[in-house]
Protein backbone atom coordinates (compact mmCIF):
# COMPACT_ATOMS: atom_id res chain seq x y z
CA UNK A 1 -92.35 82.97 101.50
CA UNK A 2 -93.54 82.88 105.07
CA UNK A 3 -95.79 85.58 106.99
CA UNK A 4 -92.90 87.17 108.69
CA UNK A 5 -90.55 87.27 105.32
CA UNK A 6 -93.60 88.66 103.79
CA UNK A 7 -93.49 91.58 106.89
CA UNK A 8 -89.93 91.94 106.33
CA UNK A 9 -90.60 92.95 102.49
CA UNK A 10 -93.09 95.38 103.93
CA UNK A 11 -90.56 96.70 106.14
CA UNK A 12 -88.41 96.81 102.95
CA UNK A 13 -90.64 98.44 100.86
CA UNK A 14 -91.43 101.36 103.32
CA UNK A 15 -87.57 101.49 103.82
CA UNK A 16 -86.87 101.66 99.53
CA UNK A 17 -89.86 103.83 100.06
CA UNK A 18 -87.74 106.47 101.87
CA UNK A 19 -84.39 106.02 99.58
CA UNK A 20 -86.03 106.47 96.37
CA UNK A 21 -87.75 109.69 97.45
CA UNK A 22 -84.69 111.09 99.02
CA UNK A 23 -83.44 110.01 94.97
CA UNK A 24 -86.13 111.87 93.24
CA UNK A 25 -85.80 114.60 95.94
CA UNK A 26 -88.97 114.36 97.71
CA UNK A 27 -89.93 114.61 101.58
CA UNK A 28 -91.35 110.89 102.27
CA UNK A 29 -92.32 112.26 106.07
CA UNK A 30 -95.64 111.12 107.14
CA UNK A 31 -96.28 108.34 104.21
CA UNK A 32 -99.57 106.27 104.29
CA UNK A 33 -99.96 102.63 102.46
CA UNK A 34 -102.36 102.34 100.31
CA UNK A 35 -102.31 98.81 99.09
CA UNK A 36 -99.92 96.03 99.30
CA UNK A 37 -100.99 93.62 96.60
CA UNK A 38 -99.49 93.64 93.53
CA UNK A 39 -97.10 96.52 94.09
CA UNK A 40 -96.68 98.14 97.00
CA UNK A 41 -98.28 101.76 96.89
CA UNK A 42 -97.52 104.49 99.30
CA UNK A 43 -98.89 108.23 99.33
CA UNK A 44 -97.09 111.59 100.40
CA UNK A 45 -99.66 113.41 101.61
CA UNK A 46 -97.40 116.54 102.11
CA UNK A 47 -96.74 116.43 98.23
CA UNK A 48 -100.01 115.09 96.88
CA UNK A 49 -97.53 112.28 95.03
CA UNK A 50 -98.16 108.38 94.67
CA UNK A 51 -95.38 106.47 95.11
CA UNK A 52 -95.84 102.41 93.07
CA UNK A 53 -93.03 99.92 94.33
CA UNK A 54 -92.18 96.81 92.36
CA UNK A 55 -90.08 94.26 93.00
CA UNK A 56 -86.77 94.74 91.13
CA UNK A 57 -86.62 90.98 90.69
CA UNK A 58 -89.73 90.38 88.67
CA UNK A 59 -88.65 89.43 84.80
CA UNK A 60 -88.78 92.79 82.58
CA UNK A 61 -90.17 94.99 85.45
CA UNK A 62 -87.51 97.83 84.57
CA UNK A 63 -88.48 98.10 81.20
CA UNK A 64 -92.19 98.04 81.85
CA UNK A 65 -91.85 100.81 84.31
CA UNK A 66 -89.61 102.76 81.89
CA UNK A 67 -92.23 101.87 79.39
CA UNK A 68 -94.84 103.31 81.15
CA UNK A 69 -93.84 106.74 82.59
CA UNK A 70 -92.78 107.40 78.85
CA UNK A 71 -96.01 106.52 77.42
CA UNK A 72 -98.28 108.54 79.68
CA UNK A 73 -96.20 111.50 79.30
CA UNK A 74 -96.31 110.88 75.43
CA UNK A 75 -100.32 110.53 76.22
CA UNK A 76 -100.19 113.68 78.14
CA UNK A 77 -98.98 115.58 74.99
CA UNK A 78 -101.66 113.97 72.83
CA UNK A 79 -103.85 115.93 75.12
CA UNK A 80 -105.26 112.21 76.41
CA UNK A 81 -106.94 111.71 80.05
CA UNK A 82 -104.05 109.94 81.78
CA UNK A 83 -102.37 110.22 85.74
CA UNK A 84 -99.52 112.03 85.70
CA UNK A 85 -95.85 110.98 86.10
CA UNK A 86 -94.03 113.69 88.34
CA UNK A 87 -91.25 115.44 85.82
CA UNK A 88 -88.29 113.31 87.57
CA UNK A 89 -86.05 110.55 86.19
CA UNK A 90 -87.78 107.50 86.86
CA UNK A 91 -87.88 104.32 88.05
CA UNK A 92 -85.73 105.02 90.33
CA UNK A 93 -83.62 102.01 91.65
CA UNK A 94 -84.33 101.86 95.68
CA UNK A 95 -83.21 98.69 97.75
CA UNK A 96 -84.30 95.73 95.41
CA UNK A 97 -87.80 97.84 94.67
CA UNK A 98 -88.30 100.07 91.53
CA UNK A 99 -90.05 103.63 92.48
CA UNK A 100 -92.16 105.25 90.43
CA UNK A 101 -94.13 108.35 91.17
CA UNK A 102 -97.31 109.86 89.96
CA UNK A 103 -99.64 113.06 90.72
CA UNK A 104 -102.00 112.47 93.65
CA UNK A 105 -105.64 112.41 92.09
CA UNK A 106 -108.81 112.63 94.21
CA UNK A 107 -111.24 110.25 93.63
CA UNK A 108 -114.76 112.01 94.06
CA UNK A 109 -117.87 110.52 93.48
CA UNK A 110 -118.92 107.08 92.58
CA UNK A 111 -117.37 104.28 90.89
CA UNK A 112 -117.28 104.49 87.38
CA UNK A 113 -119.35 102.96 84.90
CA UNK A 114 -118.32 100.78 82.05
CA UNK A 115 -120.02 103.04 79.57
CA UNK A 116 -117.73 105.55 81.02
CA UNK A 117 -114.87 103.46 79.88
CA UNK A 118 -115.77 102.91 76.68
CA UNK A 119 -115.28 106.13 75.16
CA UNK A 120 -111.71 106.46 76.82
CA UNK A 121 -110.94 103.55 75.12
CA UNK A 122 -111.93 104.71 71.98
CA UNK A 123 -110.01 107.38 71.91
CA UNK A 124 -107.25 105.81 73.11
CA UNK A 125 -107.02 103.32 70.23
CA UNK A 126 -107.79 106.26 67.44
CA UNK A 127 -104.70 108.00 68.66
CA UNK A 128 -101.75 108.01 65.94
CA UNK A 129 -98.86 105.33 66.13
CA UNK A 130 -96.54 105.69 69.08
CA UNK A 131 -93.19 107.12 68.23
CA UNK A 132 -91.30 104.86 70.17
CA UNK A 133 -91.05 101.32 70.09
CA UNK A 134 -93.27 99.32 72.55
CA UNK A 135 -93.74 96.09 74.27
CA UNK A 136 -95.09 92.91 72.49
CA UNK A 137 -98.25 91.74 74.08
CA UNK A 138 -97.72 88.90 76.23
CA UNK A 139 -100.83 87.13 77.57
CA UNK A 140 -99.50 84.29 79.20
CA UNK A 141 -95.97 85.51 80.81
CA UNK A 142 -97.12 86.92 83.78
CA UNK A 143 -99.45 84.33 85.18
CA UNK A 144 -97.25 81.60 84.11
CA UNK A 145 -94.78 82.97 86.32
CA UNK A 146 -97.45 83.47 89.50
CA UNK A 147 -98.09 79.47 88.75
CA UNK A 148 -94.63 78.49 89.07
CA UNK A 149 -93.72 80.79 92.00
CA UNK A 150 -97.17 80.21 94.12
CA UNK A 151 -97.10 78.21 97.40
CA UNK A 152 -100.15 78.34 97.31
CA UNK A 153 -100.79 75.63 94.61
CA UNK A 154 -100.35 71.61 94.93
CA UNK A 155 -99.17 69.77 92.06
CA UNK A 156 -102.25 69.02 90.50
CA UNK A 157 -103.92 72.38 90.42
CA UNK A 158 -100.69 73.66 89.16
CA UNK A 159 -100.28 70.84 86.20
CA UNK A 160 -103.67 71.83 85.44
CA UNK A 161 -103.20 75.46 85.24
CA UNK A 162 -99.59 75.42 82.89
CA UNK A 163 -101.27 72.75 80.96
CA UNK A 164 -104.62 74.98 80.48
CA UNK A 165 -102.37 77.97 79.47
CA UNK A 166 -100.92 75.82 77.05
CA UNK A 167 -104.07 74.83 75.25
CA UNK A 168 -105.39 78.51 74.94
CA UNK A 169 -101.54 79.50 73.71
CA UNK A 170 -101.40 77.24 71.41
CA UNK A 171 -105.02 75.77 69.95
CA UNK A 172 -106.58 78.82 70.14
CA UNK A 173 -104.90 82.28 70.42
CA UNK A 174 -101.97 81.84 67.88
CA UNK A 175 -105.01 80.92 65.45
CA UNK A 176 -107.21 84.09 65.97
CA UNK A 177 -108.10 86.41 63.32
CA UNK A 178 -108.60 89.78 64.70
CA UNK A 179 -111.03 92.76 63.71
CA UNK A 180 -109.12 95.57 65.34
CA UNK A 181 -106.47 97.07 64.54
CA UNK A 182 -103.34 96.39 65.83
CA UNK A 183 -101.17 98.66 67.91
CA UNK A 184 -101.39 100.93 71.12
CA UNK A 185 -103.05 99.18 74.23
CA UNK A 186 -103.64 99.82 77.86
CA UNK A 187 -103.23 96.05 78.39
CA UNK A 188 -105.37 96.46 81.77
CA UNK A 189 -108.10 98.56 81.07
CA UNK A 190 -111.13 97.62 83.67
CA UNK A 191 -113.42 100.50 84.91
CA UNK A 192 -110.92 99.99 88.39
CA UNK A 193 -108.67 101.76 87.03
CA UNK A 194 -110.24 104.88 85.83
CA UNK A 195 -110.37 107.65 88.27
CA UNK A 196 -113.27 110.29 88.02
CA UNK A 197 -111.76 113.58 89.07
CA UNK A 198 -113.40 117.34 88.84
CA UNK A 199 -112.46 117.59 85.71
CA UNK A 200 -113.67 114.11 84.25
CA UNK A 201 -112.18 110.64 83.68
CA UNK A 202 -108.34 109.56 84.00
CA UNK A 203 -106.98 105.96 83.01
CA UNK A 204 -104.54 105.38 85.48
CA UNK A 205 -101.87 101.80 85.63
CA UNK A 206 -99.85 101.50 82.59
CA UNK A 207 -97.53 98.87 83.88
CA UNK A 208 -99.16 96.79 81.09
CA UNK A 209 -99.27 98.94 78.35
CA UNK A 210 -98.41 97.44 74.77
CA UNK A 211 -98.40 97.11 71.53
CA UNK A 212 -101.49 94.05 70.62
CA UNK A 213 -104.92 93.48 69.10
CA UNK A 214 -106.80 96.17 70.70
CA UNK A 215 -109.53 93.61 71.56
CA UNK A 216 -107.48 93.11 74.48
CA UNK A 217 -109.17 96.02 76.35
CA UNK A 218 -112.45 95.28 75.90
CA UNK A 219 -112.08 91.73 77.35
CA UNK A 220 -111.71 92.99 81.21
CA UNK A 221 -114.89 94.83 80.77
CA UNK A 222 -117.03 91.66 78.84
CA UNK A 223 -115.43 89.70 81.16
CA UNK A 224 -116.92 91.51 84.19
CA UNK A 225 -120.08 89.40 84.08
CA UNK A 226 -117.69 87.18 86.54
CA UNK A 227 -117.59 90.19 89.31
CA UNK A 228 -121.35 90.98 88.80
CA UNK A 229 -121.62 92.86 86.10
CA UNK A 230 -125.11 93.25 84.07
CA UNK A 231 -126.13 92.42 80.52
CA UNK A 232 -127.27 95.58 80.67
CA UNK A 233 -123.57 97.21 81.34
CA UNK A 234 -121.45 95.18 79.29
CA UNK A 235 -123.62 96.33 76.41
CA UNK A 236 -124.09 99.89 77.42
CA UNK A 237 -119.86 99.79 77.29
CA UNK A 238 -119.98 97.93 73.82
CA UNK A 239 -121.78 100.56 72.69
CA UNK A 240 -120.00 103.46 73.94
CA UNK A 241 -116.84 101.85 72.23
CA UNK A 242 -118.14 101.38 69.02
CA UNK A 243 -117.82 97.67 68.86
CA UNK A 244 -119.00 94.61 71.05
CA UNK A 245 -116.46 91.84 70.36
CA UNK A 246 -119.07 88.96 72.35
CA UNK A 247 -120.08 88.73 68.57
CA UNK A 248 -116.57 87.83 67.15
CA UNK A 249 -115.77 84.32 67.03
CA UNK A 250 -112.51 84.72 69.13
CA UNK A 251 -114.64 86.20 72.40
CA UNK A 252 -114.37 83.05 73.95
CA UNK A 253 -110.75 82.33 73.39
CA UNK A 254 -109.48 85.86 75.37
CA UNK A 255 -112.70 85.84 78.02
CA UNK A 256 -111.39 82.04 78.68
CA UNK A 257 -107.74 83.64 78.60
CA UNK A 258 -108.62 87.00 80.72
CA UNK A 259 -110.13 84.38 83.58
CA UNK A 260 -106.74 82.96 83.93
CA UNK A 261 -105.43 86.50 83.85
CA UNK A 262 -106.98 87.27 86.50
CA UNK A 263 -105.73 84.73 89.22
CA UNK A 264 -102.27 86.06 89.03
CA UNK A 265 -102.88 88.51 92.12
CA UNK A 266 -104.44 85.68 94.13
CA UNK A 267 -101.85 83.44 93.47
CA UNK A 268 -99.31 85.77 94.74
CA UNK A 269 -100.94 87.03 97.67
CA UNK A 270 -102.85 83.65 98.96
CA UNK A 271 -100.31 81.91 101.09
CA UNK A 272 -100.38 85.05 103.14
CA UNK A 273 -104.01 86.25 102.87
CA UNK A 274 -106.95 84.23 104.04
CA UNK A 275 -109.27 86.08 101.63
CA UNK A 276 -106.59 85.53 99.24
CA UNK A 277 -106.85 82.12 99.77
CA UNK A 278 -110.56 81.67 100.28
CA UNK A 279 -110.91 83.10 96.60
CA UNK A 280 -108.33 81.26 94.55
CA UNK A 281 -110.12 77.77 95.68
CA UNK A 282 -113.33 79.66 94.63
CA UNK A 283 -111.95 80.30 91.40
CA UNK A 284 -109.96 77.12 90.84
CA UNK A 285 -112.75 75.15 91.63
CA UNK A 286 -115.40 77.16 89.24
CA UNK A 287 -112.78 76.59 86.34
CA UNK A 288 -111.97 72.86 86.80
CA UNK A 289 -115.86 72.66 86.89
CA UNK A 290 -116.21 74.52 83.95
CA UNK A 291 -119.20 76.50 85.50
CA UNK A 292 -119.88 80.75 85.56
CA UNK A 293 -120.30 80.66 89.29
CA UNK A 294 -119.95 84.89 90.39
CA UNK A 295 -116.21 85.62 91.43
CA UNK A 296 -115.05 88.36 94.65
CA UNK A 297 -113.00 90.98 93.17
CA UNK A 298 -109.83 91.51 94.64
């Protein structure tokens, strides 16, 4: 996709933007973006809503959405820390973009901490069995897919990259024996998307919820050491969970896993970002090298 195609989705996003409100029946007048990354994310000042677009196109995307406005408001009943779907019917369908919409939430304060995170986590996984069914975990599908589609890439580094997939698909993962149990999982769950309100913590993107080995959310956090975190934090957060999985014998196998992960917003976003870019080389060049060189988050 080019730089001006890419401003013409813009352009189509803030236009969706404006059709799926006018769906839901809210006043879109005097939007701001926040980010333009991964989804597209606008906010209505005038009604303290969030507005998340995603591209209609992308495998699944409906019933991930679907997925998770039902789980938070589930979560919501369990009387769990979560942002807040609006009471509409949602995703709503806008000009090749899905539209969901969330309660505004100020952020106040600073970042949180992993520790923080821990104990959200915790509770999250103690909670009873959904009564609904969920999606599979699927570690691989989505950055597969940013391989295939990124212009970014040239041959090689994608060959590499499908191939390296393959090896931690199908040496490694299929053969792990996990501790955890199995079931309920954020399927993102990095202290960037916890938001510390007056009233505490919220865990806010469930695009990726599923049903997996709940080792799954701790990687992001263990994981972290790549975007600077300490020792000292990763173990304060192991800790606060109730378990530090750097002493199973399958850490490796999802840290290795999570760094590919990682990559699949820089492969979508670097043929039209220079930092984008700048940082998948960075990153493509520390794995190939097999090295723990400190990544930029992005």
């Amino acid at each position: 996709m080019t730089i001006a195609a890419e401003r013409s989705l813009l352009t189509r996003a803030a236009g969706a933007l404006g059709q799926a409100c006018r769906d839901a029946g809210l006043d879109s007048t005097g939007f701001t973006l926040l980010r333009d990354f991964a989804n597209t994310v606008y906010h209505l000042p005038a009604q303290k809503v969030v507005v998340r677009l995603a591209q209609a196109t992308t495998p699944g995307k409906l019933d991930r959405l679907t997925t998770s406005v039902r789980v938070t408001r589930w979560l919501l009943e369990q009387g769990f820390p979560t942002i807040r779907p609006l009471n509409v019917k949602q995703p709503v369908v806008a000009e090749g973009f899905l539209a969901t919409f969330w309660h505004h939430e100020e952020h106040i304060g600073p970042p949180p901490d992993p520790a923080q995170l821990g104990p959200l986590l915790r509770r999250l996984h103690d909670l009873p069995a959904v009564p609904f069914e969920l999606p599979t975990h699927d570690p691989f599908g989505a950055v597969r897919r940013a391989i295939l589609a990124s212009l970014a890439l040239g041959d090689d580094d994608r060959g590499w990259l499908l191939e390296r997939c393959d090896v931690l698909a199908e040496a490694y993962y299929e053969r792990l024996q996990f501790v955890l149990p199995y079931g309920l999982t954020h399927g993102d769950a990095h202290r960037g998307n916890m938001i510390r309100t007056r009233d505490g913590f919220l865990l806010c993107d469930w695009d990726g919820v599923c049903a997996g080995p709940r080792e799954i959310d701790l990687i992001p956090t263990l994981q972290g050491v790549r975007f600077g975190l300490t020792e000292r934090q990763r173990s304060n957060f192991s800790e606060a969970y109730g378990y530090d999985a750097t002493r199973w014998n399958g850490y490796r196998v999802l840290r290795d896993m999570r760094e590919l992960q990682t990559l699949t917003a820089v492969l979508r976003n670097a043929h039209r970002d220079q930092r984008a870019h700048d940082e998948l080389e960075h990153r493509l060049a520390s794995l190939r090298a097999g090295d723990e060189r400190l990544w930029h988050p992005f």
